[in-house]
N, C-alpha and C. Protein backbone atom coordinates (compact mmCIF):
# COMPACT_ATOMS: atom_id res chain seq x y z
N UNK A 1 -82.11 18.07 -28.25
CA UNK A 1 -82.12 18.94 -27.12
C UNK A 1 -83.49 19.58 -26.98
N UNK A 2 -84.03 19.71 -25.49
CA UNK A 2 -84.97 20.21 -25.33
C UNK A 2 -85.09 21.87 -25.99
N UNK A 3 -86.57 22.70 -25.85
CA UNK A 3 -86.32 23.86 -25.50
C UNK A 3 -85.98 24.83 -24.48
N UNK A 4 -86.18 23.56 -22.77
CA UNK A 4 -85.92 24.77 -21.78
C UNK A 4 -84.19 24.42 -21.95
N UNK A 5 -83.68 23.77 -22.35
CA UNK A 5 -82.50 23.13 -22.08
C UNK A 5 -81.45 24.27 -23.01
N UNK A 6 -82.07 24.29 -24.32
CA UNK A 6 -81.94 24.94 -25.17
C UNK A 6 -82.17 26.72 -24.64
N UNK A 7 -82.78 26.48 -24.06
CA UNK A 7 -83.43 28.46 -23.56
C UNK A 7 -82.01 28.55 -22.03
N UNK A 8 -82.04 27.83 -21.52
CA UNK A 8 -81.04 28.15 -20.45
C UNK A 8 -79.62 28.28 -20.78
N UNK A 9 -79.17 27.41 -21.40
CA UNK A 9 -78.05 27.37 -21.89
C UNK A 9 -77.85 28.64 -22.65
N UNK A 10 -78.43 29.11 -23.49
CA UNK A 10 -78.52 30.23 -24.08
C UNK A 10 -78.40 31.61 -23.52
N UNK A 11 -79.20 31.88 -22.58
CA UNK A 11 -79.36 32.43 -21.42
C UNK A 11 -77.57 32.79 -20.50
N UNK A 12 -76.99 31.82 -20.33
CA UNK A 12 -75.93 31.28 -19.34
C UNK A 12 -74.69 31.63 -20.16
N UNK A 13 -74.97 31.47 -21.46
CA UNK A 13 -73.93 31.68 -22.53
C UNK A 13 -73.66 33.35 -22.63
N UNK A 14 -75.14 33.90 -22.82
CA UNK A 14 -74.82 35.14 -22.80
C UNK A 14 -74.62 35.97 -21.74
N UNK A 15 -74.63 35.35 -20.86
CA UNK A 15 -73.87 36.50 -19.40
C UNK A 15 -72.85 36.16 -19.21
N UNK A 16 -72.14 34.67 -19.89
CA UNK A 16 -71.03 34.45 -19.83
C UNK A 16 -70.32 35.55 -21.30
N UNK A 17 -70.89 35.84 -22.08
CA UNK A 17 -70.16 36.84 -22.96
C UNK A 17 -70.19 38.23 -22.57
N UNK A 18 -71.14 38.66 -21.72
CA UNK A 18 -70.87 39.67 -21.01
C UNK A 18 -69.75 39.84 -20.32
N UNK A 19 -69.66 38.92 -19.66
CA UNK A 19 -68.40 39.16 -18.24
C UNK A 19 -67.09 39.24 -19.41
N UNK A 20 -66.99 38.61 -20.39
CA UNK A 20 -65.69 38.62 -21.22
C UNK A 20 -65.13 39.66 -21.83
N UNK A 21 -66.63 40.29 -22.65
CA UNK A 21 -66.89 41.67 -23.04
C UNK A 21 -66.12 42.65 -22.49
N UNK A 22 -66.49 42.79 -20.93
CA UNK A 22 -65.74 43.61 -20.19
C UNK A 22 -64.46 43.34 -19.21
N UNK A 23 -63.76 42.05 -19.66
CA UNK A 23 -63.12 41.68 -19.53
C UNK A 23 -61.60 42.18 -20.69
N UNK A 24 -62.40 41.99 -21.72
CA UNK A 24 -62.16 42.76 -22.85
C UNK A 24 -61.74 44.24 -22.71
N UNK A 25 -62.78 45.13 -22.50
CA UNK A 25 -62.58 46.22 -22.85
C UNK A 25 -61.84 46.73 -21.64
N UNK A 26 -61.66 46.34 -19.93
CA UNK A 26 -60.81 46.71 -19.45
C UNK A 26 -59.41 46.07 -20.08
N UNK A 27 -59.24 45.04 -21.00
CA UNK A 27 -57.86 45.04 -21.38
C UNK A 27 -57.80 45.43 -21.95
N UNK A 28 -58.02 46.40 -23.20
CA UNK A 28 -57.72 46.53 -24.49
C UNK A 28 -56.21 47.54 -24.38
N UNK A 29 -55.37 47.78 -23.68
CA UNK A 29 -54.61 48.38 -23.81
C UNK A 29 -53.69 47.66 -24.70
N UNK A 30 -53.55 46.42 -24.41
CA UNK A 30 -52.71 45.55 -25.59
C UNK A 30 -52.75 45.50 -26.81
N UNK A 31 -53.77 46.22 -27.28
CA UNK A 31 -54.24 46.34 -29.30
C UNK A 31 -54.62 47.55 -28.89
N UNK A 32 -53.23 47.86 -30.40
CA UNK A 32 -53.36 49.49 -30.26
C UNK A 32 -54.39 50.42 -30.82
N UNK A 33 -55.20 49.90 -31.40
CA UNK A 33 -56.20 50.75 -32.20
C UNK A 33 -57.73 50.53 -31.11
N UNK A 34 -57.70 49.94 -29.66
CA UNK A 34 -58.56 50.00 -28.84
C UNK A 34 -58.45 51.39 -27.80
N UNK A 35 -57.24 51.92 -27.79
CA UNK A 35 -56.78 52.67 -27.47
C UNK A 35 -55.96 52.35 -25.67
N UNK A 36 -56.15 53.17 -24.72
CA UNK A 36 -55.19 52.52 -23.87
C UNK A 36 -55.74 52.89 -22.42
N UNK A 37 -55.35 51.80 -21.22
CA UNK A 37 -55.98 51.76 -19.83
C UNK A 37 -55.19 51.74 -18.98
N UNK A 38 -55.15 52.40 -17.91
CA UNK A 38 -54.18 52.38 -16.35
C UNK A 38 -54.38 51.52 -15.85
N UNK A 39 -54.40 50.19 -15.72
CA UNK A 39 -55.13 49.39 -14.51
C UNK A 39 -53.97 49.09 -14.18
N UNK A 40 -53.08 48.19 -14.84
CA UNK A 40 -52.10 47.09 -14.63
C UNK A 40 -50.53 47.54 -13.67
N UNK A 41 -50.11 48.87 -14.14
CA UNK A 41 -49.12 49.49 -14.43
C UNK A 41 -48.46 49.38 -13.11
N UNK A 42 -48.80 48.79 -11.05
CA UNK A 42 -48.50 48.79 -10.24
C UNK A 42 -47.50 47.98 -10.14
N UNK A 43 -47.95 46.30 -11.08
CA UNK A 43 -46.95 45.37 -10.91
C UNK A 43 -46.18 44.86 -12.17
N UNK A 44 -45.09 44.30 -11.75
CA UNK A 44 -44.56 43.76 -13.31
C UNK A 44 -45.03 42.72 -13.92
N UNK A 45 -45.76 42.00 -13.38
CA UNK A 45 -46.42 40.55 -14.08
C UNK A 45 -47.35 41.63 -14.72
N UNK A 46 -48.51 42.30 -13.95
CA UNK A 46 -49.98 42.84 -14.41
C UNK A 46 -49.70 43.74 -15.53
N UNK A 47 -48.57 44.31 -15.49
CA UNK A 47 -48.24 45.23 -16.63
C UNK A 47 -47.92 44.53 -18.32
N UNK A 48 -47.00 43.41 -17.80
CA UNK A 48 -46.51 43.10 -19.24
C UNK A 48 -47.35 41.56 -19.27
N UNK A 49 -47.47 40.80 -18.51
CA UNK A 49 -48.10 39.29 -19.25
C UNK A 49 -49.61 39.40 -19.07
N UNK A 50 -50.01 39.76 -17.67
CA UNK A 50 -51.57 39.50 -17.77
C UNK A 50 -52.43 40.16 -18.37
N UNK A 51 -52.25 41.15 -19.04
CA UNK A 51 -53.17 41.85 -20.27
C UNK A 51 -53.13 41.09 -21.15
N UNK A 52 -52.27 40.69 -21.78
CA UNK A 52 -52.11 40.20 -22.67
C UNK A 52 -53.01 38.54 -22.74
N UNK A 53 -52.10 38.36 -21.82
CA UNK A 53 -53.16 37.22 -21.27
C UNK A 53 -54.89 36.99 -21.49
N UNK A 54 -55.45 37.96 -20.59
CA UNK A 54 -56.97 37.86 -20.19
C UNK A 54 -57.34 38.42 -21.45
N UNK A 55 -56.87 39.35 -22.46
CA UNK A 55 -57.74 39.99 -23.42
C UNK A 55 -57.24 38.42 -24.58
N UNK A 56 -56.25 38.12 -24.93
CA UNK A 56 -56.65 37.06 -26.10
C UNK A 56 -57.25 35.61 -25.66
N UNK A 57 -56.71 35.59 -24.02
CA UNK A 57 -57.98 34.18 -23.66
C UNK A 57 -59.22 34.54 -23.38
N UNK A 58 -59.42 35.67 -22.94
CA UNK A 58 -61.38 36.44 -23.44
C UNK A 58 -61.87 36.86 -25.24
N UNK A 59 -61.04 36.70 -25.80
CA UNK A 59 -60.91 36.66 -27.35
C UNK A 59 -61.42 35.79 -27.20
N UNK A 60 -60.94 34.40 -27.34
CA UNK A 60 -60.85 33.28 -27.93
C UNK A 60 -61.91 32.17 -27.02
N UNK A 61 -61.99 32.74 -25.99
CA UNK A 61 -63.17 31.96 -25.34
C UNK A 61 -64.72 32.51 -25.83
N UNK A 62 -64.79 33.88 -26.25
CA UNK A 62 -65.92 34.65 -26.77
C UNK A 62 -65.82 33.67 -28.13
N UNK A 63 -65.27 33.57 -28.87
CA UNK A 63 -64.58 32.70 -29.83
C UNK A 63 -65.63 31.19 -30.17
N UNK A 64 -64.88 30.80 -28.69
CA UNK A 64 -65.54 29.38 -28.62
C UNK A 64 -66.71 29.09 -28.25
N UNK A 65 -67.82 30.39 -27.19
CA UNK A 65 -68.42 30.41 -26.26
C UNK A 65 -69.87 30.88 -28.00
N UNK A 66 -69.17 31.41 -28.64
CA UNK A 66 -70.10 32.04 -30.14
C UNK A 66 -70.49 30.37 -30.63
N UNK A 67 -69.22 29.89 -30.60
CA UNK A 67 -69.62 29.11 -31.74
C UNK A 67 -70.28 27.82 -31.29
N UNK A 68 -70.09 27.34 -29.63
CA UNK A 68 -71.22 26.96 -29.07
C UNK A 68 -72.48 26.93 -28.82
N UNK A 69 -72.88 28.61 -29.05
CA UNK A 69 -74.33 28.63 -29.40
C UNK A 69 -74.98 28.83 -30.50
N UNK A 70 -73.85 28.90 -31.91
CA UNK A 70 -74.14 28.73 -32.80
C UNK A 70 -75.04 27.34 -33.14
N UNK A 71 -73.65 26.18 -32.37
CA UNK A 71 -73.98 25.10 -32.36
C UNK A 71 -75.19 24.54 -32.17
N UNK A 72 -75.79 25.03 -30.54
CA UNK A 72 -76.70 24.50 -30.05
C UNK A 72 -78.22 25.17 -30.70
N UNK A 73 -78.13 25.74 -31.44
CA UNK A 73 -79.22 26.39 -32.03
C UNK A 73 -79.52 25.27 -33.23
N UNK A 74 -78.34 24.44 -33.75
CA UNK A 74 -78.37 24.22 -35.17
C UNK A 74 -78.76 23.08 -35.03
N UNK A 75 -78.36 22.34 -33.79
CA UNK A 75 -78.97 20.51 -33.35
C UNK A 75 -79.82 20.65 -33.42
N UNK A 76 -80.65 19.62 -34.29
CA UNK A 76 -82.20 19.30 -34.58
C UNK A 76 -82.49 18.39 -32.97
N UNK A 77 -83.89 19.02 -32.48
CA UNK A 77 -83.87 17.93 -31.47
C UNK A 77 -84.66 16.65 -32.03
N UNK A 78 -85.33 16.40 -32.93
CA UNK A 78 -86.07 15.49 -33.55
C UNK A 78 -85.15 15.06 -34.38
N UNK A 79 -85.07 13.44 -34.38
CA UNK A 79 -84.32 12.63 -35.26
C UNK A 79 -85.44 12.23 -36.47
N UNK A 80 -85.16 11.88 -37.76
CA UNK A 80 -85.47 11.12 -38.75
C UNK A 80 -85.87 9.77 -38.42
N UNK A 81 -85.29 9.17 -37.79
CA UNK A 81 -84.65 7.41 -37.03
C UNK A 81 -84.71 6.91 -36.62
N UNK A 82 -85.11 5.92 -35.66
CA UNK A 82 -85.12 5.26 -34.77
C UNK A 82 -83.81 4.24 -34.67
N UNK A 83 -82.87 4.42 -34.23
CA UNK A 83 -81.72 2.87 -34.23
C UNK A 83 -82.13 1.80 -32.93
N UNK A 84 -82.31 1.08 -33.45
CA UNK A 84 -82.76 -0.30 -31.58
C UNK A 84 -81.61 -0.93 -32.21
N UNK A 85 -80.43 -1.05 -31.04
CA UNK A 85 -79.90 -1.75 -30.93
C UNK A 85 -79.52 -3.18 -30.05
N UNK A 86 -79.68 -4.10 -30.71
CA UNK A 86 -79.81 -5.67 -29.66
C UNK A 86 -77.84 -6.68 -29.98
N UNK A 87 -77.37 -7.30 -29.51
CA UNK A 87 -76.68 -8.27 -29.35
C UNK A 87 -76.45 -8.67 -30.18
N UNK A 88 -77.58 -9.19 -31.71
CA UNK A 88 -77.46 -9.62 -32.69
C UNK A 88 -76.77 -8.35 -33.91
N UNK A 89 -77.33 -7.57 -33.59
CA UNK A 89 -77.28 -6.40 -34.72
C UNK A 89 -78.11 -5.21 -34.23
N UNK A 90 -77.73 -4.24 -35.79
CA UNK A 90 -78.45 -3.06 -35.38
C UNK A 90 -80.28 -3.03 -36.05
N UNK A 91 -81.41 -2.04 -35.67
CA UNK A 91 -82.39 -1.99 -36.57
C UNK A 91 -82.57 -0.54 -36.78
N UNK A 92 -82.72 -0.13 -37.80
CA UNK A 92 -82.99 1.19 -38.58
C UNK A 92 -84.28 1.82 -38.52
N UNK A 93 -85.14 2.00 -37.81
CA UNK A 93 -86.54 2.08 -38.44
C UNK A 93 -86.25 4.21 -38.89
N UNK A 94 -87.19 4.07 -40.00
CA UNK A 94 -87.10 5.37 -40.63
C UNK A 94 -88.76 6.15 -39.70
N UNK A 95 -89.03 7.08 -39.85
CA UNK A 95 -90.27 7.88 -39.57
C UNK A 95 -90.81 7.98 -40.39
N UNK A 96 -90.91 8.14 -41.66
CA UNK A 96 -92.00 7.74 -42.47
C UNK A 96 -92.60 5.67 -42.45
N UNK A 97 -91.40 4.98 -41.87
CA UNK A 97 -92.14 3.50 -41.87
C UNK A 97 -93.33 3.85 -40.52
N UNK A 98 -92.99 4.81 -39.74
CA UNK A 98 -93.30 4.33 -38.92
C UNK A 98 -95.22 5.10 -38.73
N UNK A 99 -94.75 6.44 -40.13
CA UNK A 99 -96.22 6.94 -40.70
C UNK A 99 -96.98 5.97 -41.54
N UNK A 100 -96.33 5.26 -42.21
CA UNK A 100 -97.35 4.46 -43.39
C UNK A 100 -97.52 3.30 -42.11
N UNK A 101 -97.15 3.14 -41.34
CA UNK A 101 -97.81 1.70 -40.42
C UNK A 101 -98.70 2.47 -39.46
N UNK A 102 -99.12 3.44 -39.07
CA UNK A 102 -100.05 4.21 -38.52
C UNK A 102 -101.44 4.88 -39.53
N UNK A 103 -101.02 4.76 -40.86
CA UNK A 103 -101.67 4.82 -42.23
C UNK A 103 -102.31 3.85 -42.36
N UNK A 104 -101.66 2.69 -42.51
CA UNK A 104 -102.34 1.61 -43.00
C UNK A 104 -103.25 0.50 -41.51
N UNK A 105 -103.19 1.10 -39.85
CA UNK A 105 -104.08 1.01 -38.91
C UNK A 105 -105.12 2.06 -39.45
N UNK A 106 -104.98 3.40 -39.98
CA UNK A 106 -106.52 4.04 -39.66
C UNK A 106 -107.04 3.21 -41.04
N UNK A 107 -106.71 2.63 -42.11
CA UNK A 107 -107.19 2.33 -42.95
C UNK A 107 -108.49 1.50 -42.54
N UNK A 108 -108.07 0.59 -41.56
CA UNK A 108 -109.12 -0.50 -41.15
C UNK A 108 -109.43 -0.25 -40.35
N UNK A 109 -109.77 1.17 -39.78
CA UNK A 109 -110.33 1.86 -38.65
C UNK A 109 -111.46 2.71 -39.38
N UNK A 110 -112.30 2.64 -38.59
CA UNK A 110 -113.62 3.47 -39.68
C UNK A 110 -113.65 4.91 -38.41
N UNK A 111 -112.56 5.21 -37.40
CA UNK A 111 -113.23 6.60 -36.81
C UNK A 111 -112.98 7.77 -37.71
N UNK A 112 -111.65 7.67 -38.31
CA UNK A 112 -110.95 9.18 -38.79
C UNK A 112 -111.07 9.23 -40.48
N UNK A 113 -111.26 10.35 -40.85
CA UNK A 113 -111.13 10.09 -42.78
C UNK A 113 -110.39 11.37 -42.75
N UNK A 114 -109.49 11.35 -44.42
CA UNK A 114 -108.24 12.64 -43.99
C UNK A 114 -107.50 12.88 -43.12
N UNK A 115 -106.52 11.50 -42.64
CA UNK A 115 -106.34 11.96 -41.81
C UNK A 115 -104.78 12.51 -42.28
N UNK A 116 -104.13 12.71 -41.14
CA UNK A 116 -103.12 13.87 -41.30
C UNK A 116 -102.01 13.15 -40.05
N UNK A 117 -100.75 12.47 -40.25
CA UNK A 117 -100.06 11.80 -39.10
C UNK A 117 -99.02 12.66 -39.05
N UNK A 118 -98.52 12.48 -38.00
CA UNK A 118 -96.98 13.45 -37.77
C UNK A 118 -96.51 12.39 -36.92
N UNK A 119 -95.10 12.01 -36.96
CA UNK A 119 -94.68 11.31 -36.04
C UNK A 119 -93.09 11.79 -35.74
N UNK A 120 -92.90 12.46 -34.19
CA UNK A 120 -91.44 13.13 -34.29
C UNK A 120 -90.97 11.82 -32.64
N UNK A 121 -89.39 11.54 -33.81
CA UNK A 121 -88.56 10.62 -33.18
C UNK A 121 -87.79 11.47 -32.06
N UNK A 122 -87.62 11.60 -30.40
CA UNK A 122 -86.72 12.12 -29.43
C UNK A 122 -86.01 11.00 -29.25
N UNK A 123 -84.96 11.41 -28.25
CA UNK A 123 -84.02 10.30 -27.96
C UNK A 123 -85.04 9.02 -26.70
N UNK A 124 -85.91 9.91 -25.80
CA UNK A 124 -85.97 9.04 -25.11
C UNK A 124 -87.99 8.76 -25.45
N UNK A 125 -88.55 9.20 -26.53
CA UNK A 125 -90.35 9.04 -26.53
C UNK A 125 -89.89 9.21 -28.29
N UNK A 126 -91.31 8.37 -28.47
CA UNK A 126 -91.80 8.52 -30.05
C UNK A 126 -93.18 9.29 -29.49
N UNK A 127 -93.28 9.82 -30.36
CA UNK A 127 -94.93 11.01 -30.49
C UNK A 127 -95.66 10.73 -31.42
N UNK A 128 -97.31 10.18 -31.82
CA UNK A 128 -97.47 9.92 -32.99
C UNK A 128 -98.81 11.16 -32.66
N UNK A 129 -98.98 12.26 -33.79
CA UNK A 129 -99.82 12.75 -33.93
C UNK A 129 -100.66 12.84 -34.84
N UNK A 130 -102.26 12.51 -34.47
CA UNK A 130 -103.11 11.96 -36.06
C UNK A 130 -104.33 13.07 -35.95
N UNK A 131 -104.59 13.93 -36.92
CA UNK A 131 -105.41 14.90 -37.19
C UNK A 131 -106.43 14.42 -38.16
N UNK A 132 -107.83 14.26 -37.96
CA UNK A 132 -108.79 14.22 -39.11
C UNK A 132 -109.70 14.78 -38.75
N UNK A 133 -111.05 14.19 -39.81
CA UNK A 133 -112.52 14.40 -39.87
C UNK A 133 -112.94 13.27 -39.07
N UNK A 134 -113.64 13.71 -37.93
CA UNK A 134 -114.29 12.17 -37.48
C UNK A 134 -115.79 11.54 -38.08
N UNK A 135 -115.92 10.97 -38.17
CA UNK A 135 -116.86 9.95 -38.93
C UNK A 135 -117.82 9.66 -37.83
N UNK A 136 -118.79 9.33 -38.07
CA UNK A 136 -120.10 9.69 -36.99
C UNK A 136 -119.95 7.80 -36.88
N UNK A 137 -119.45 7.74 -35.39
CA UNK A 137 -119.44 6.26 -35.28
C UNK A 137 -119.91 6.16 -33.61
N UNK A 138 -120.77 5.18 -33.21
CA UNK A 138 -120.92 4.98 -32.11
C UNK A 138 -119.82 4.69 -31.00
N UNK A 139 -120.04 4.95 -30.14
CA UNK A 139 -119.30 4.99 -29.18
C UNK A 139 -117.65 5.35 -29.28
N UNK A 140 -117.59 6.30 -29.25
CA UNK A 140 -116.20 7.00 -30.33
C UNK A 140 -115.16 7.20 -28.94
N UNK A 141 -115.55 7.40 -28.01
CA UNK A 141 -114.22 7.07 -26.58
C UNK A 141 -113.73 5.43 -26.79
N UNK A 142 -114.63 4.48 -26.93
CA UNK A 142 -114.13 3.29 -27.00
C UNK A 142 -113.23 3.15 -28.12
N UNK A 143 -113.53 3.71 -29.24
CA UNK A 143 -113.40 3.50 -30.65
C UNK A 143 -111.96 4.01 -30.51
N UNK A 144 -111.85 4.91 -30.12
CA UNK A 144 -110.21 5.90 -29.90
C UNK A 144 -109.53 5.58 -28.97
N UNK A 145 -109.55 4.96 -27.95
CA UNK A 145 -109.00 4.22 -26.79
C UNK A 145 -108.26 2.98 -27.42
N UNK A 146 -108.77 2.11 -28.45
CA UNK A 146 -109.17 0.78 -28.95
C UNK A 146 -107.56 1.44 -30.67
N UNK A 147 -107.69 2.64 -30.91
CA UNK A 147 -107.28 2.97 -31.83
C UNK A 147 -105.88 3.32 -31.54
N UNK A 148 -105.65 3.67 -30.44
CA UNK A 148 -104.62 4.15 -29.48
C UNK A 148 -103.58 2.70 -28.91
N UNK A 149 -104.52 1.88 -28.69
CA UNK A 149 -103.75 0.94 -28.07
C UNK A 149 -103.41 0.22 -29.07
N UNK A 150 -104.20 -0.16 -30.45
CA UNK A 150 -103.35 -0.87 -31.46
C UNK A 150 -102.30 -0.28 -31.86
N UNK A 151 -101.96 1.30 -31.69
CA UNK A 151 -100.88 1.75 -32.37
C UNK A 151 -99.84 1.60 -31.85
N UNK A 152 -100.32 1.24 -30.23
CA UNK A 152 -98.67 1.16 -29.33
C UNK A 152 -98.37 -0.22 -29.37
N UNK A 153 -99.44 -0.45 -29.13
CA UNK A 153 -99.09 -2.32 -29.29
C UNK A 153 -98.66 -2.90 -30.57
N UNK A 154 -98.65 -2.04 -31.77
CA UNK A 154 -97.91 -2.43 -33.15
C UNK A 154 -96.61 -1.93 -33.06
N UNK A 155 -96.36 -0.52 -32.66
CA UNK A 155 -95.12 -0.33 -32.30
C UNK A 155 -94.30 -1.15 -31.50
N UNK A 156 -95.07 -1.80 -30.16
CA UNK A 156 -93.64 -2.68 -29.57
C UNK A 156 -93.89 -3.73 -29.94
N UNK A 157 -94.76 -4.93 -30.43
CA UNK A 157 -94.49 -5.78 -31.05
C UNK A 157 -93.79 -5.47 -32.65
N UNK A 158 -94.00 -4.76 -32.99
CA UNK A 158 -93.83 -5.02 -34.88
C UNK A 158 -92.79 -4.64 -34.83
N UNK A 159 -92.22 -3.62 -34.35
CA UNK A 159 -91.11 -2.70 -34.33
C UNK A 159 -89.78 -2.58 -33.15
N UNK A 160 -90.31 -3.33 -31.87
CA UNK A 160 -89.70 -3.58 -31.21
C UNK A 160 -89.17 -2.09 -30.11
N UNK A 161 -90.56 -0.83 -30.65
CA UNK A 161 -89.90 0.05 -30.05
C UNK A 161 -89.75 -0.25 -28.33
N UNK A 162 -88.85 0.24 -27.56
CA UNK A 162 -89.19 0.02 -26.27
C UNK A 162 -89.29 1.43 -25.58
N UNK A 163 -89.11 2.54 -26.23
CA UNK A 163 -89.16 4.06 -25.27
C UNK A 163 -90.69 4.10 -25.31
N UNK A 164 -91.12 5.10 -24.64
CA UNK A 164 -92.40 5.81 -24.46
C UNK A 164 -93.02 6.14 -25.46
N UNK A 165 -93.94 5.93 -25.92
CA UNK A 165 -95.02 5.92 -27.08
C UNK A 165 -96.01 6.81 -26.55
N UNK A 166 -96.37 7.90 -27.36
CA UNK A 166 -97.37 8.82 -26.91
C UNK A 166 -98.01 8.81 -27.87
N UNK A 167 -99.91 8.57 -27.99
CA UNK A 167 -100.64 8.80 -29.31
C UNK A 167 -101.62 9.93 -28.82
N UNK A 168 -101.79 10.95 -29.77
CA UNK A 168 -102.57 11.48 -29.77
C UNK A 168 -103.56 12.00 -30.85
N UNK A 169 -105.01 11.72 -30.67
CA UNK A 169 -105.75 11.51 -31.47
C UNK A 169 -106.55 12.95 -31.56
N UNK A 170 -106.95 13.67 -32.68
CA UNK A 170 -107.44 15.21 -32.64
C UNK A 170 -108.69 15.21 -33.77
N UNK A 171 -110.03 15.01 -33.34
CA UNK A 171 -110.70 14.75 -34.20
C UNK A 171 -111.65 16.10 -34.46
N UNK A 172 -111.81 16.08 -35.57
CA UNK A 172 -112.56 17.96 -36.12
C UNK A 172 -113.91 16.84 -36.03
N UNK A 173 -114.86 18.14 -35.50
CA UNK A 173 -116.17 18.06 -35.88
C UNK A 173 -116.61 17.70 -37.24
N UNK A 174 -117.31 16.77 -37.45
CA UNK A 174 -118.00 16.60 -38.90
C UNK A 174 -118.96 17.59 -39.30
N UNK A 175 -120.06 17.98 -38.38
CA UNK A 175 -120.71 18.79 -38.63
C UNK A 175 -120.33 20.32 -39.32
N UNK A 176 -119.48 20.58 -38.68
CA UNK A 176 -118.98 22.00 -39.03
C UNK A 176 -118.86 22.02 -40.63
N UNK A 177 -118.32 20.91 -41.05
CA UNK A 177 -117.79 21.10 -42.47
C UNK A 177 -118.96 21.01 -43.24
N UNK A 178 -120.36 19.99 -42.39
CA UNK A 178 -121.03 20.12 -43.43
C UNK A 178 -121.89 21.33 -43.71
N UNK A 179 -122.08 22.14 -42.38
CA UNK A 179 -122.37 23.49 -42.87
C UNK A 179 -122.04 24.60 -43.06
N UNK A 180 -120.68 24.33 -43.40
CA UNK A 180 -119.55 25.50 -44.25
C UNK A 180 -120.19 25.10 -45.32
N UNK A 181 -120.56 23.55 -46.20
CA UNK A 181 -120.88 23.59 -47.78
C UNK A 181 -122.17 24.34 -47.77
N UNK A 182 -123.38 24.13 -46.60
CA UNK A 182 -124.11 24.54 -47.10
C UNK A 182 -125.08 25.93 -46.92
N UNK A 183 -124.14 26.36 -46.62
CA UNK A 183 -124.29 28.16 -46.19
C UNK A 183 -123.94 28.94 -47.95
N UNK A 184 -125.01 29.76 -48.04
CA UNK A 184 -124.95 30.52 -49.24
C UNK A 184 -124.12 31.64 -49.04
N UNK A 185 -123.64 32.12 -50.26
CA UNK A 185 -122.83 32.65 -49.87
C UNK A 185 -122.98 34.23 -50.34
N UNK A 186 -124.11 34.31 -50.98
CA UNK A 186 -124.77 35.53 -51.29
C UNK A 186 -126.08 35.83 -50.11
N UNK A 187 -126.07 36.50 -49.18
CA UNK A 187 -127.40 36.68 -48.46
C UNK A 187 -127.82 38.36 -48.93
């Protein structure tokens, strides 16, 4: 589940526990330790069944309406997994296969050193995110364009993914680090 999906619903849930709330507390004449209300007392249904009624089905929907957003808080929206399923059978791919095969492309890639992958599985996009040091290499738009497209193009050939593949490449300045070493540190 998304977050706006996740933020609305949430949102919707709790004005729906509002209205119950006071749905509630105008019934409470039916439980005696809430103490007691005039509303009903005109008719004979409103007096004896529908209190009773609206305060334990506003119970029990507050009830259900809790433990729904308990719920929806607790669904991970990122899977572990990938399942592709074809005609023949099922395929499993895990998220770490799918880090060490993005590992073993920068290996024979000379742009990034240290690098750092994240890869989070949604139902309908894979995300691969790669953080390093960039390496002083000529023409480094080509180089990362070129780095980008082997990763998608290993994903749907090797792997057979077919959703949306997003790479994104985040390269730190080299320089910087080298003159963090060489700044004294006594002036």
């Amino acid at each position: 589940m998304g977050k706006l999906w996740k933020g609305l619903s949430s949102i919707a849930i709790v004005l729906i526990l509002f209205i119950f709330l006071f749905v509630m507390n105008e019934n409470q004449m039916v439980v005696p330790w809430f103490g007691h209300v005039t509303l009903f007392e005109d008719t004979a249904f409103g007096s004896t069944y529908l209190p009773y009624f609206l305060f334990w089905g506003s119970g029990l929907c507050l009830l259900l309406l809790g433990t729904f957003l308990i719920g929806i808080w607790l669904i991970p929206s990122n899977k572990d997994s990938l399942l592709l399923k074809e005609k023949n059978g099922e395929l499993k791919i895990e998220r770490k296969a799918l880090e060490n095969f993005v590992r073993q492309t920068l290996q024979r890639e000379v742009l990034i050193e240290d690098a750092s992958i994240k890869v989070k599985i949604n139902k309908k996009a894979v995300t691969v995110k790669i953080s390093g040091k960039m390496r002083q290499v000529p023409a480094l738009p080509e180089h990362t364009r070129y780095l980008i497209e082997t990763i998608k193009k290993g994903f749907e050939q090797l792997f057979g993914i077919k959703e949306q593949i997003t790479v994104k490449v985040v390269l730190k300045d080299y320089r910087q680090s080298q003159k963090a070493a060489t700044k004294n540190r006594v002036e």
